[in-house]
Protein backbone atom coordinates (compact mmCIF):
# COMPACT_ATOMS: atom_id res chain seq x y z
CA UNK A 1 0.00 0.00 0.00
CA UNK A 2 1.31 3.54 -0.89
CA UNK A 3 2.42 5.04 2.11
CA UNK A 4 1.01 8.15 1.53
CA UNK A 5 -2.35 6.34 1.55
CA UNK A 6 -1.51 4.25 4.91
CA UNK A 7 -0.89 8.01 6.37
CA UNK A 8 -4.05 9.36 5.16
CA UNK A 9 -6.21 6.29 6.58
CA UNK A 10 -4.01 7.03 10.12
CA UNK A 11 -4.67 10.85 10.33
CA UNK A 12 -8.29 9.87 9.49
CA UNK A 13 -8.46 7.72 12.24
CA UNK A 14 -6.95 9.98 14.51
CA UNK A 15 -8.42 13.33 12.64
CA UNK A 16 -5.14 14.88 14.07
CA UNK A 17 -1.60 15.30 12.30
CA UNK A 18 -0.01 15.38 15.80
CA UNK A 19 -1.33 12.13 16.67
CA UNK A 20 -1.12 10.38 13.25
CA UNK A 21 2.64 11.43 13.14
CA UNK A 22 2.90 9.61 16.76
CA UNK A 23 1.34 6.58 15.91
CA UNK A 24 3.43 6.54 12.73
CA UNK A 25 6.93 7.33 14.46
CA UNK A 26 7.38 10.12 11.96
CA UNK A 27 7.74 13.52 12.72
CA UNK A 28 4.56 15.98 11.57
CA UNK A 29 6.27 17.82 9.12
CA UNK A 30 6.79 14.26 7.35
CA UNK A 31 2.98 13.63 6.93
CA UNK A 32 2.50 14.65 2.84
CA UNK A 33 -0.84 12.53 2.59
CA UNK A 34 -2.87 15.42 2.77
CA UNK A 35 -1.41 17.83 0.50
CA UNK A 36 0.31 15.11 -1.92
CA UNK A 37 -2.85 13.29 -2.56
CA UNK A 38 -4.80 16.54 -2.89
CA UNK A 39 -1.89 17.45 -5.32
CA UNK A 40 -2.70 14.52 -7.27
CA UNK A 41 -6.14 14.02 -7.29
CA UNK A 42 -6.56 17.58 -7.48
CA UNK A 43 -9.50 17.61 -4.77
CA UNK A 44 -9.03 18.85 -1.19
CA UNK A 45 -9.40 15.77 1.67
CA UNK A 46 -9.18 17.64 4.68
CA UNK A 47 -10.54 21.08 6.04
CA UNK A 48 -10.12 23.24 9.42
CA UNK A 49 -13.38 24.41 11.16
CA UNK A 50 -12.54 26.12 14.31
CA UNK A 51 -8.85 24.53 14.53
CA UNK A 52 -10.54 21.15 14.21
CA UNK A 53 -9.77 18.94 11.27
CA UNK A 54 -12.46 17.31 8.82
CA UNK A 55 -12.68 14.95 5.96
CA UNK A 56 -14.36 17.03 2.67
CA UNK A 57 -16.98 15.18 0.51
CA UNK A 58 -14.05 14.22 -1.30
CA UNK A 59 -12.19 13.10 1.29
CA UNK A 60 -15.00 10.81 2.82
CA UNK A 61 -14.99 9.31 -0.33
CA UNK A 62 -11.09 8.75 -0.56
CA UNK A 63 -11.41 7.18 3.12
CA UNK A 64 -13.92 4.76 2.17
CA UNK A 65 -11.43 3.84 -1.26
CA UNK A 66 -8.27 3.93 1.02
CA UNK A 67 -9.83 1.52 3.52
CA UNK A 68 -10.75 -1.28 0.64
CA UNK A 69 -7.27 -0.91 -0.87
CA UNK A 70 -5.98 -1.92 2.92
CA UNK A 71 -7.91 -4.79 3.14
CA UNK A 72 -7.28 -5.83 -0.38
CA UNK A 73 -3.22 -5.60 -0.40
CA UNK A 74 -3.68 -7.18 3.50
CA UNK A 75 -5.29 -10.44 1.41
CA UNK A 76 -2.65 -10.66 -1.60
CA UNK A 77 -0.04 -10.80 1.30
């Protein structure tokens, strides 16, 4: 699984870049998934309401993707 996709799922299950960078033993400057996959797909995944973090539309959407790419690469291993 792309990495950058493995750090998106964990900063969506954490909904904090702080924490996902924690769980991830990475420091949070290292967490692109964000703004790389927004890059590529050319869609923002993430907003800020009140300094609280949220998945867009698009993002929801991504999530749902990211988590049956997981379980699929988790079965061809």
């Amino acid at each position: 699984l792309d990495p950058r996709v493995e750090t998106f799922l964990t900063v969506c299950e954490t909904m904090n870049f702080t924490k996902a960078a924690s769980l991830l033993h990475i420091t949070q400057p290292l967490i692109p998934a964000g703004p790389a996959l927004e890059e590529q797909y050319g869609t923002k995944l993430f907003r800020y309401k009140s300094r609280q973090l949220f998945l867009t539309e698009e993002g929801a959407l991504f999530l749902r993707t990211a988590r049956t790419m997981r379980q699929d690469a988790i079965r061809l291993q």
